[in-house]
N, C-alpha and C. Protein backbone atom coordinates (compact mmCIF):
# COMPACT_ATOMS: atom_id res chain seq x y z
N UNK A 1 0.84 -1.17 0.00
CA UNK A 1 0.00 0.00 0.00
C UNK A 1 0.89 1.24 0.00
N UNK A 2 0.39 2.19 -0.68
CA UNK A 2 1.35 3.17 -0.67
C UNK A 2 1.04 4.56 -0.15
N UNK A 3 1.69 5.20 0.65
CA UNK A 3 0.86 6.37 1.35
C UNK A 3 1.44 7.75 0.45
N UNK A 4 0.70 8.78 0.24
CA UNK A 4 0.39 9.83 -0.19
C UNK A 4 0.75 11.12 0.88
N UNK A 5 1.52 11.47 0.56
CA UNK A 5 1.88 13.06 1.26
C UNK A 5 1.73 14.13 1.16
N UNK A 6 0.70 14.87 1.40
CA UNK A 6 0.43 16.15 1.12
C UNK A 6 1.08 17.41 1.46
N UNK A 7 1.88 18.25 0.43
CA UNK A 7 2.54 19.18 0.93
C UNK A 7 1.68 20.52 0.97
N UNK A 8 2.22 21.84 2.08
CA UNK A 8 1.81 22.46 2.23
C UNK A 8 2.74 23.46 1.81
N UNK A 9 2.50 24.38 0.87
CA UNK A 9 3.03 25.43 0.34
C UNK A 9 2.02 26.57 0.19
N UNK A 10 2.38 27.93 0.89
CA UNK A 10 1.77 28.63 1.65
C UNK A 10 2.50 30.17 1.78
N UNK A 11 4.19 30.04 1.27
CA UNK A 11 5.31 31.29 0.96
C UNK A 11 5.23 31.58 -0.34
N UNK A 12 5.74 33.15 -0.21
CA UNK A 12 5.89 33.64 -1.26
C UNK A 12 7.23 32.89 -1.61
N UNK A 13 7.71 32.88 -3.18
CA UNK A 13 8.77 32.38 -3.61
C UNK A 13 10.26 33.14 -2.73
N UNK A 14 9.82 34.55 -2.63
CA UNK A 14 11.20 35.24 -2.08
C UNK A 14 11.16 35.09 -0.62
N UNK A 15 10.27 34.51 0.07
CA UNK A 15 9.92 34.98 1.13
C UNK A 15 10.44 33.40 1.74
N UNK A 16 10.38 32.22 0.84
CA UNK A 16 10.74 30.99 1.11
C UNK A 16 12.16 30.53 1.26
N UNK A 17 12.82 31.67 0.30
CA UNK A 17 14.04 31.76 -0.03
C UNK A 17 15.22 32.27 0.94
N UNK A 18 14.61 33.72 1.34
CA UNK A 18 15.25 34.21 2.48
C UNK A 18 14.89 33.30 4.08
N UNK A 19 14.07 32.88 3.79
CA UNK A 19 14.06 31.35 5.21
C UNK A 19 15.07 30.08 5.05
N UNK A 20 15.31 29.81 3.96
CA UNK A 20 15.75 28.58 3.44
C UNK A 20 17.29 29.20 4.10
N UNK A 21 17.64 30.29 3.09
CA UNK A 21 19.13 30.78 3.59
C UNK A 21 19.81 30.78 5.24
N UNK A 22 18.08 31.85 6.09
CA UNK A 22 18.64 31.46 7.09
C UNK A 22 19.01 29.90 7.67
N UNK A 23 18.45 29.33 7.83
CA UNK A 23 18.10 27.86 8.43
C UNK A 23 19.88 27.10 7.28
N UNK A 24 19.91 27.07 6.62
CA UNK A 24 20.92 27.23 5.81
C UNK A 24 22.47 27.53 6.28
N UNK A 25 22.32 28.80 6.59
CA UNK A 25 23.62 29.53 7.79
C UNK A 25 23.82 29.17 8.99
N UNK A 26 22.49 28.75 9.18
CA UNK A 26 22.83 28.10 10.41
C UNK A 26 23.59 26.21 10.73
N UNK A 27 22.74 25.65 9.35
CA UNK A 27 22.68 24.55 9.69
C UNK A 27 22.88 23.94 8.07
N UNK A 28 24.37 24.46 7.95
CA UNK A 28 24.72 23.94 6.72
C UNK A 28 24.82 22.33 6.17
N UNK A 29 24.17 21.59 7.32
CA UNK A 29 24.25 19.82 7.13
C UNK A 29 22.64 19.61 6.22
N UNK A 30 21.56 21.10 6.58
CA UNK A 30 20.17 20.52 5.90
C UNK A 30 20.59 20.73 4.58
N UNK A 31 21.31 21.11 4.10
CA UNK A 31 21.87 21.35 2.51
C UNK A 31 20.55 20.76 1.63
N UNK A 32 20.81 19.09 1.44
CA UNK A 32 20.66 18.33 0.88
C UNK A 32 18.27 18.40 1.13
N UNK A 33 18.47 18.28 2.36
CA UNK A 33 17.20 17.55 2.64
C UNK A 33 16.15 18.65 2.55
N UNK A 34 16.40 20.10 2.84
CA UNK A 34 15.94 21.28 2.88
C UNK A 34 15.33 21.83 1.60
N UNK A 35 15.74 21.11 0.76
CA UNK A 35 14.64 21.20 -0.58
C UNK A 35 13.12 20.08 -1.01
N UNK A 36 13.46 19.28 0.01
CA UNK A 36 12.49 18.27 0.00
C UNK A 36 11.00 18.71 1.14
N UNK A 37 11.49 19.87 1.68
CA UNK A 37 10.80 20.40 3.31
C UNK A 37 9.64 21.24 2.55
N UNK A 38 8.59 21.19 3.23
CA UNK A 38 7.44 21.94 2.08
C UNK A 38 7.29 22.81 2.85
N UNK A 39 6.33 24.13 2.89
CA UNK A 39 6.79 25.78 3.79
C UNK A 39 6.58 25.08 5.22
N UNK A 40 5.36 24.44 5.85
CA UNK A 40 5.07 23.87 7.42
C UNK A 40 6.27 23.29 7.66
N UNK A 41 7.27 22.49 7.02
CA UNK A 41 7.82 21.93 7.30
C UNK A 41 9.00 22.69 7.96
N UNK A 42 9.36 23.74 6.97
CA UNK A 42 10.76 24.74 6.69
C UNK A 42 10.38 25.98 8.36
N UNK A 43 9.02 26.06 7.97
CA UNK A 43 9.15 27.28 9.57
C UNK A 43 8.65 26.30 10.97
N UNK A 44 8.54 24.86 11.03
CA UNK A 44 8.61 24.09 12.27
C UNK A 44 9.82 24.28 12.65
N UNK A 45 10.62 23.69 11.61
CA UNK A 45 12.61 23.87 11.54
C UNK A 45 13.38 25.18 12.30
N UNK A 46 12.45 25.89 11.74
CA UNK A 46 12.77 27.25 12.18
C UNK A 46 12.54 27.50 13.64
N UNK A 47 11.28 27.15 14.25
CA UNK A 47 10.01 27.75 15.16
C UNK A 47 11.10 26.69 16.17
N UNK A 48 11.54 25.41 16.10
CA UNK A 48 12.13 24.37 17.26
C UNK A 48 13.61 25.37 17.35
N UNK A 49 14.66 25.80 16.44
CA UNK A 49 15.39 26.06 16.49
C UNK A 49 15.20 27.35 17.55
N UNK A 50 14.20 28.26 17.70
CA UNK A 50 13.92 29.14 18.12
C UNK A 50 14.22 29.21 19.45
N UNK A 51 13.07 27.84 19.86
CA UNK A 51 12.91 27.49 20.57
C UNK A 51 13.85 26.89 22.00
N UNK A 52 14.67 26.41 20.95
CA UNK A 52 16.16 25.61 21.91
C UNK A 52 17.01 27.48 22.21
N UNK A 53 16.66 28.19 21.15
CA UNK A 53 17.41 29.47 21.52
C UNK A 53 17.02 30.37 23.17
N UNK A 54 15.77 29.98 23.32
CA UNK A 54 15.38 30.09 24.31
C UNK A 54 15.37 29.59 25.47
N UNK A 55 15.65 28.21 25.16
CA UNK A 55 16.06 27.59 26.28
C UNK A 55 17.21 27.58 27.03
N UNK A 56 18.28 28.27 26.26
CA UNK A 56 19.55 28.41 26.70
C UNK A 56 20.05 29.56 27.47
């Protein structure tokens, strides 16, 4: 059986771009996988990273 994934795209093109970069600078290992991330995906990434910023 094969399951179906629905992406959510929801950014403007420039607006996806300048997110991608940050998250990017920070975390030059998502290189690869960070094009596969649909916008929910790309500002969770963001929103946890935030998050640990706060915790520290």
């Amino acid at each position: 059986m094969k399951t179906l994934r629905i992406k959510k795209y929801f950014l403007d093109v420039n607006d996806r771009e300048q997110l991608e970069k940050q998250v990017l600078d920070k975390h030059p290992e998502f290189n690869e996988s960070i094009l596969e991330w649909d916008d929910e995906e790309l500002l969770e990434r963001i929103n946890i990273d935030k998050e640990k910023k706060r915790l520290i």
